[in-house]
C-alpha atoms as a PDB file:
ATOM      1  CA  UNK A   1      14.966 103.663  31.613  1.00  0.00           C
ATOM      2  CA  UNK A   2      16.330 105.545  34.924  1.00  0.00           C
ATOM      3  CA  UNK A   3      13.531 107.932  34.425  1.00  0.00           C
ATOM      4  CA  UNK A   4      10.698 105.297  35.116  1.00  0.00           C
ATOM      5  CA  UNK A   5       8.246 105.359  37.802  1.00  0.00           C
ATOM      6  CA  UNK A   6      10.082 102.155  39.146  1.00  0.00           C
ATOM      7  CA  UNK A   7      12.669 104.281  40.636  1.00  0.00           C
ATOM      8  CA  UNK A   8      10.630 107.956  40.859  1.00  0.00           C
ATOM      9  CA  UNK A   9       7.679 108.995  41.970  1.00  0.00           C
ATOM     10  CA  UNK A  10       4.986 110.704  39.215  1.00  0.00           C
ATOM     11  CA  UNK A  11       5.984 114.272  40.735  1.00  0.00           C
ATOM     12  CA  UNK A  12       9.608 113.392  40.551  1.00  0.00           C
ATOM     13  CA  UNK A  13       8.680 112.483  36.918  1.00  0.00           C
ATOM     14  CA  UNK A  14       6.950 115.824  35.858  1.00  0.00           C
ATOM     15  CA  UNK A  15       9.762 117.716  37.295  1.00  0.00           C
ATOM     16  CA  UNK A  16      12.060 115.167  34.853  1.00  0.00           C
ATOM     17  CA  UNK A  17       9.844 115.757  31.859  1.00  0.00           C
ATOM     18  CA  UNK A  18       9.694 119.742  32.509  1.00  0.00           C
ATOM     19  CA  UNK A  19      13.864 119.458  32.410  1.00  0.00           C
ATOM     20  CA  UNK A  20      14.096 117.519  29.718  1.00  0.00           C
ATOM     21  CA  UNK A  21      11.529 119.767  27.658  1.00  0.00           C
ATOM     22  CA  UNK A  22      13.820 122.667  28.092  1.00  0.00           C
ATOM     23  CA  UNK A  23      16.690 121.138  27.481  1.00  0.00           C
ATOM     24  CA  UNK A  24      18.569 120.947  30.329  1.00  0.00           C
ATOM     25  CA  UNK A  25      20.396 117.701  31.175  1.00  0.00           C
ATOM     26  CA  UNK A  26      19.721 115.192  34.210  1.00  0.00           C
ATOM     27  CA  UNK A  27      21.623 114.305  37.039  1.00  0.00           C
ATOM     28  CA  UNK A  28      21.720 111.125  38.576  1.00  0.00           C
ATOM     29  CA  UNK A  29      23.082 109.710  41.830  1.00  0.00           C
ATOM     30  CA  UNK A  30      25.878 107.963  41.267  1.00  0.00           C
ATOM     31  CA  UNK A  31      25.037 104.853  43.533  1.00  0.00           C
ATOM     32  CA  UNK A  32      21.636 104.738  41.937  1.00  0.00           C
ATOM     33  CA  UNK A  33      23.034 104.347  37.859  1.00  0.00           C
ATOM     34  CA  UNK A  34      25.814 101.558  39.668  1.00  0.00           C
ATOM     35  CA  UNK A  35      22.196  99.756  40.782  1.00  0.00           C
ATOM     36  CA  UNK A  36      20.312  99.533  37.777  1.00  0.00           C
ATOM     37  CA  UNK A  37      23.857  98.883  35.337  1.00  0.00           C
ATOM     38  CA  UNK A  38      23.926  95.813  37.759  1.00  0.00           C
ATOM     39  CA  UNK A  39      20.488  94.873  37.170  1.00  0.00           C
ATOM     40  CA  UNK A  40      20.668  95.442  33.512  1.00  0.00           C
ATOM     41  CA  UNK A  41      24.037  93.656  33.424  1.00  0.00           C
ATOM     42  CA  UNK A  42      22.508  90.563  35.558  1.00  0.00           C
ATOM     43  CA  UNK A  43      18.980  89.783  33.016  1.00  0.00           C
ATOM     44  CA  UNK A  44      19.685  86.800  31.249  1.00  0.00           C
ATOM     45  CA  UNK A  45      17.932  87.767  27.929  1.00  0.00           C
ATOM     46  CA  UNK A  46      18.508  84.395  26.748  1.00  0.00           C
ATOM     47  CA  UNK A  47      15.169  83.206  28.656  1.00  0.00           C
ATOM     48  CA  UNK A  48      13.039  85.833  27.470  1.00  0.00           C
ATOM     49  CA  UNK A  49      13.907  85.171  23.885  1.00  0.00           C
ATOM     50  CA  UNK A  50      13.438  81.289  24.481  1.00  0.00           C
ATOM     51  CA  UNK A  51       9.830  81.812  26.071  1.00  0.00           C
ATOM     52  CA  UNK A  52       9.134  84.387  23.109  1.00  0.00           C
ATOM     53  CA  UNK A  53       9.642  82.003  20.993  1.00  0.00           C
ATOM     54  CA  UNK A  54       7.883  78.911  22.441  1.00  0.00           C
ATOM     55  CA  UNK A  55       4.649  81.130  22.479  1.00  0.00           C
ATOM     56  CA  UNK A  56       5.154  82.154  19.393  1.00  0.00           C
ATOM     57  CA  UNK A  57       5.482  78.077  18.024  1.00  0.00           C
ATOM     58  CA  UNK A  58       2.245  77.683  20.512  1.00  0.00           C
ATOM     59  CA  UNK A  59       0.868  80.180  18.216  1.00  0.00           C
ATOM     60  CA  UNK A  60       1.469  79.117  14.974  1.00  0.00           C
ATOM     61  CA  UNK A  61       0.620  75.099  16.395  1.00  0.00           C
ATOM     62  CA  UNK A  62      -2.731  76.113  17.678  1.00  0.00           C
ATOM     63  CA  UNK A  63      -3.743  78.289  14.202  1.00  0.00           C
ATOM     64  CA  UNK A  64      -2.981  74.813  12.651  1.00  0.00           C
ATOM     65  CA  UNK A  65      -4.848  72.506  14.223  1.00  0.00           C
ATOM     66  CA  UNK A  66      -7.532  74.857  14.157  1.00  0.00           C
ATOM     67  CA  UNK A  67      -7.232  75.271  10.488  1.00  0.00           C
ATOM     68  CA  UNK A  68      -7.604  71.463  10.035  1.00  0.00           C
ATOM     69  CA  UNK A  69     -10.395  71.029  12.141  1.00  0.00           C
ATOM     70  CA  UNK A  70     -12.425  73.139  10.578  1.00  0.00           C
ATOM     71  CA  UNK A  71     -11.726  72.370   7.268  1.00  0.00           C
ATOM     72  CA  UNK A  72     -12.153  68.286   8.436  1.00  0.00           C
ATOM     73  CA  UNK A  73     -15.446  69.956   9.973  1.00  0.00           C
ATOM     74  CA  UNK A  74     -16.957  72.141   7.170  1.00  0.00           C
ATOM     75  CA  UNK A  75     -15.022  71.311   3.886  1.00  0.00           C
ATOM     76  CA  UNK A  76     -14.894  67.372   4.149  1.00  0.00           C
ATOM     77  CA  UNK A  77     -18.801  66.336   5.296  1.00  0.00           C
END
């Protein structure tokens, strides 16, 4: 996740790719893993799962009431 283009830039990111492809590890600024732990620690995935979800019921309401109308439209003339 560190080694996004949020936090480098696509040079930084071929120079990441070319260490990783020959094995050698990564180093990362302290200050900068403390950041994103903080962010990661602070999402409340909670309200992503809840808004998942209601689209997901949107979903499955809106296949059924398009189900019925078309069967009250073709099937029962």
């Amino acid at each position: 996740m560190m080694t996004s283009d949020h936090y480098f830039a696509k040079a930084d990111l071929e120079g990441i790719s070319e260490r990783i492809q020959s094995g050698q590890p990564l180093q990362f600024d302290q200050k900068q893993v403390e950041q994103v732990a903080t962010t990661i620690a602070s999402v409340n995935p909670e309200k992503g799962v809840r808004l998942f979800v209601y689209g997901y019921v949107a979903i499955i309401i809106a296949v059924i009431v398009g189900a019925i109308y078309l069967i009250v439209r073709f099937v029962l003339r």
